[in-house]
C-alpha atoms as a PDB file:
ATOM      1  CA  UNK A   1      34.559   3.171  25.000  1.00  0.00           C
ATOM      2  CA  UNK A   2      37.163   4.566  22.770  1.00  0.00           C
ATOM      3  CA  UNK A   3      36.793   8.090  20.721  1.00  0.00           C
ATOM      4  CA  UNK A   4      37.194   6.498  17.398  1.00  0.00           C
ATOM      5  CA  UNK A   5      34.010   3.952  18.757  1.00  0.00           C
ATOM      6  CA  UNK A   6      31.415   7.068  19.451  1.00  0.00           C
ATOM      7  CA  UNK A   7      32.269   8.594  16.581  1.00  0.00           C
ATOM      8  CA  UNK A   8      31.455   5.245  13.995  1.00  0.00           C
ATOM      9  CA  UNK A   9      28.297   5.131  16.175  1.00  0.00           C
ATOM     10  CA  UNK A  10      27.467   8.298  15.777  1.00  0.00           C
ATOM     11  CA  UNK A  11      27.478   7.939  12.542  1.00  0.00           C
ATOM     12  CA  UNK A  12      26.210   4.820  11.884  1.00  0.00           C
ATOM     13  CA  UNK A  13      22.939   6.871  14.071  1.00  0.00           C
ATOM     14  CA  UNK A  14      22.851   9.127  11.621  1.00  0.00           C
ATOM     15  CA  UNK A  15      22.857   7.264   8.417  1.00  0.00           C
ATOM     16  CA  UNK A  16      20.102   5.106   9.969  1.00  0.00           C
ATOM     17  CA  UNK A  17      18.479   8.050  11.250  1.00  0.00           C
ATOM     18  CA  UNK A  18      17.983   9.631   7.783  1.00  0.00           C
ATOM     19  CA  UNK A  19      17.453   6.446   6.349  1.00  0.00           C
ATOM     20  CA  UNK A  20      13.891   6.124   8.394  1.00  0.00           C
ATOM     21  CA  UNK A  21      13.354   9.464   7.699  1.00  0.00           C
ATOM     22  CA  UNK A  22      13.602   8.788   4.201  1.00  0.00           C
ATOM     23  CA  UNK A  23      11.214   5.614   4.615  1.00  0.00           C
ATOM     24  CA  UNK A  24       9.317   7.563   6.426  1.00  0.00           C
ATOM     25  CA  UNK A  25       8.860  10.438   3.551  1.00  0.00           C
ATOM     26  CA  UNK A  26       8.358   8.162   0.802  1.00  0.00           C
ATOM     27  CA  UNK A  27       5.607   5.929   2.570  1.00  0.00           C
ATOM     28  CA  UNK A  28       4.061   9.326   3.633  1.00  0.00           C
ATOM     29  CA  UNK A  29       4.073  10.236   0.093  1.00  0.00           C
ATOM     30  CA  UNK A  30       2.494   7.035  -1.376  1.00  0.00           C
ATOM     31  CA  UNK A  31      -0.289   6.691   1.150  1.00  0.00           C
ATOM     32  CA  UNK A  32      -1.542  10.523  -0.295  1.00  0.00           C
ATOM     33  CA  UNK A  33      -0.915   9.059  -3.693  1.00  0.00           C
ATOM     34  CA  UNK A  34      -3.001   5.765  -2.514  1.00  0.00           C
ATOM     35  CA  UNK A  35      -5.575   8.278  -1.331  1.00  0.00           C
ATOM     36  CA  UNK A  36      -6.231  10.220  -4.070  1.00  0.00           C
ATOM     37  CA  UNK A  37      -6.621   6.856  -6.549  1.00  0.00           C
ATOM     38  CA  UNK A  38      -9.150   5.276  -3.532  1.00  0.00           C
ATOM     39  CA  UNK A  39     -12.615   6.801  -4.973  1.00  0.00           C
ATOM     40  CA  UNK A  40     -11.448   6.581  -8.454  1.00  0.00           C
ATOM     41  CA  UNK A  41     -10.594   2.504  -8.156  1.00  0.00           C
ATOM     42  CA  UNK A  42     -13.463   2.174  -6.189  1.00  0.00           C
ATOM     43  CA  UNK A  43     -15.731   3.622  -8.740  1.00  0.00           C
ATOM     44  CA  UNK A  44     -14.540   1.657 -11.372  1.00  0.00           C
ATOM     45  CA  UNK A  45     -15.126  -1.997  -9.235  1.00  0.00           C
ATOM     46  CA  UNK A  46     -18.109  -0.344  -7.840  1.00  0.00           C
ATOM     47  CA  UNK A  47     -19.384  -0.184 -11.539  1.00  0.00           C
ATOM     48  CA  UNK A  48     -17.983  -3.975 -12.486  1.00  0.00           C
ATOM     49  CA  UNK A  49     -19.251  -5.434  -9.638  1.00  0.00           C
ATOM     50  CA  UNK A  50     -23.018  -3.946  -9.711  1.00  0.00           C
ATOM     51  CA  UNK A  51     -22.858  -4.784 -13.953  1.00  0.00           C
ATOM     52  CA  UNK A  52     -21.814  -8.881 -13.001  1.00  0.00           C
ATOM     53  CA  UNK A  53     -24.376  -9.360 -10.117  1.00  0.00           C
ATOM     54  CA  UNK A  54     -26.615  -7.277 -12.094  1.00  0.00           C
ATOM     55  CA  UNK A  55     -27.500  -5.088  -9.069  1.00  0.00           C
ATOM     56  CA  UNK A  56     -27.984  -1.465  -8.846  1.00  0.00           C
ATOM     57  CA  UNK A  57     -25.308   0.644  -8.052  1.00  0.00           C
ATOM     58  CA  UNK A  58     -27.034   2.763  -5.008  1.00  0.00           C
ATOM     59  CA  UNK A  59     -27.702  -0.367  -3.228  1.00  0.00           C
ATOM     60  CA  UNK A  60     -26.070  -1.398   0.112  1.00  0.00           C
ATOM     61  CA  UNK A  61     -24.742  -5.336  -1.067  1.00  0.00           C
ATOM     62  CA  UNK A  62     -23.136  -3.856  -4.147  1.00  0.00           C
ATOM     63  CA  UNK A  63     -20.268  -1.746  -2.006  1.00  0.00           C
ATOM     64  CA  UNK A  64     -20.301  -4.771   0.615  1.00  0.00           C
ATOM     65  CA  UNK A  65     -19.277  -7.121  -2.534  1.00  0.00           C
ATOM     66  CA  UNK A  66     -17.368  -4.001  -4.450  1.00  0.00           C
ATOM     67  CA  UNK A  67     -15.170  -4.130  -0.725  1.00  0.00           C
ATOM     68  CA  UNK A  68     -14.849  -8.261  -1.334  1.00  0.00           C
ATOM     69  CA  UNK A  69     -13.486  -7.757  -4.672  1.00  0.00           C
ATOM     70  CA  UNK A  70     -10.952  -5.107  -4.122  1.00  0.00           C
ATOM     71  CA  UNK A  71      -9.520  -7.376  -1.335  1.00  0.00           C
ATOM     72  CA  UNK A  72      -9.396 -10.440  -3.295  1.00  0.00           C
ATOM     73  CA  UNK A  73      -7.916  -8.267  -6.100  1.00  0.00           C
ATOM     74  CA  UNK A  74      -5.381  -6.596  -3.434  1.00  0.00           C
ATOM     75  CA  UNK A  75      -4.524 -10.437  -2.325  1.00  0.00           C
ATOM     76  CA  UNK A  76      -4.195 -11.735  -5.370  1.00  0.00           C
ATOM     77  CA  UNK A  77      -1.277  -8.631  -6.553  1.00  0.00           C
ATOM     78  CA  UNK A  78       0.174  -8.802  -2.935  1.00  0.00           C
ATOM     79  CA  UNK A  79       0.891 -12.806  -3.800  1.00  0.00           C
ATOM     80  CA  UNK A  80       2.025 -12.265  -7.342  1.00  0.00           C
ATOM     81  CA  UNK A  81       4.221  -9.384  -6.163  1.00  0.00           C
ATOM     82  CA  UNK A  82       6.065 -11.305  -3.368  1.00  0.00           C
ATOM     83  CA  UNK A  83       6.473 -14.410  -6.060  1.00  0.00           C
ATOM     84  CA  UNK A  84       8.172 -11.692  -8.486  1.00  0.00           C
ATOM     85  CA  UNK A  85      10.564  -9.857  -5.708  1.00  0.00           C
ATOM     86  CA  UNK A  86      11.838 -13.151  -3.694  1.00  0.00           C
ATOM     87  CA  UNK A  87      15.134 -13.759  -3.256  1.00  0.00           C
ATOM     88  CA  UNK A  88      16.244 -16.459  -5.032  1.00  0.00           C
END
């Protein structure tokens, strides 16, 4: 291998390298952001969910279909997101 060859890969190592480290950062960073909105969006379906089945909010089926919601929900803005950011 020629010197000029180790040096572009050595390089091109490093740019990827800091590139996943970046990634890395940033997902680390939205995952304590996701974390610290978890109780306050699950409070607010919690209290749609037990006002539409008309159930109380301390009992067990409520979070079980609270939990069904969300995902549909989560589904439903995964779907509309990838239809939005596809390349045309």
């Amino acid at each position: 291998m020629k010197i000029h060859q180790l040096i572009k890969t050595k390089r091109s190592f490093k740019q990827e390298f800091k590139k996943q480290i970046r990634f890395a950062i940033t997902a680390a960073i939205g995952f304590i952001i996701a974390f610290s909105w978890r109780e306050a969006v699950f409070d607010l379906f919690l209290n749609f969910t037990s006002r539409v089945l008309d159930l109380p909010i301390d009992h067990y089926s409520t979070k079980i279909y609270t939990a069904v919601v969300i995902t549909i929900f989560g589904v439903l803005l995964i779907l509309l997101t990838s239809k939005i950011l596809k390349d045309r």
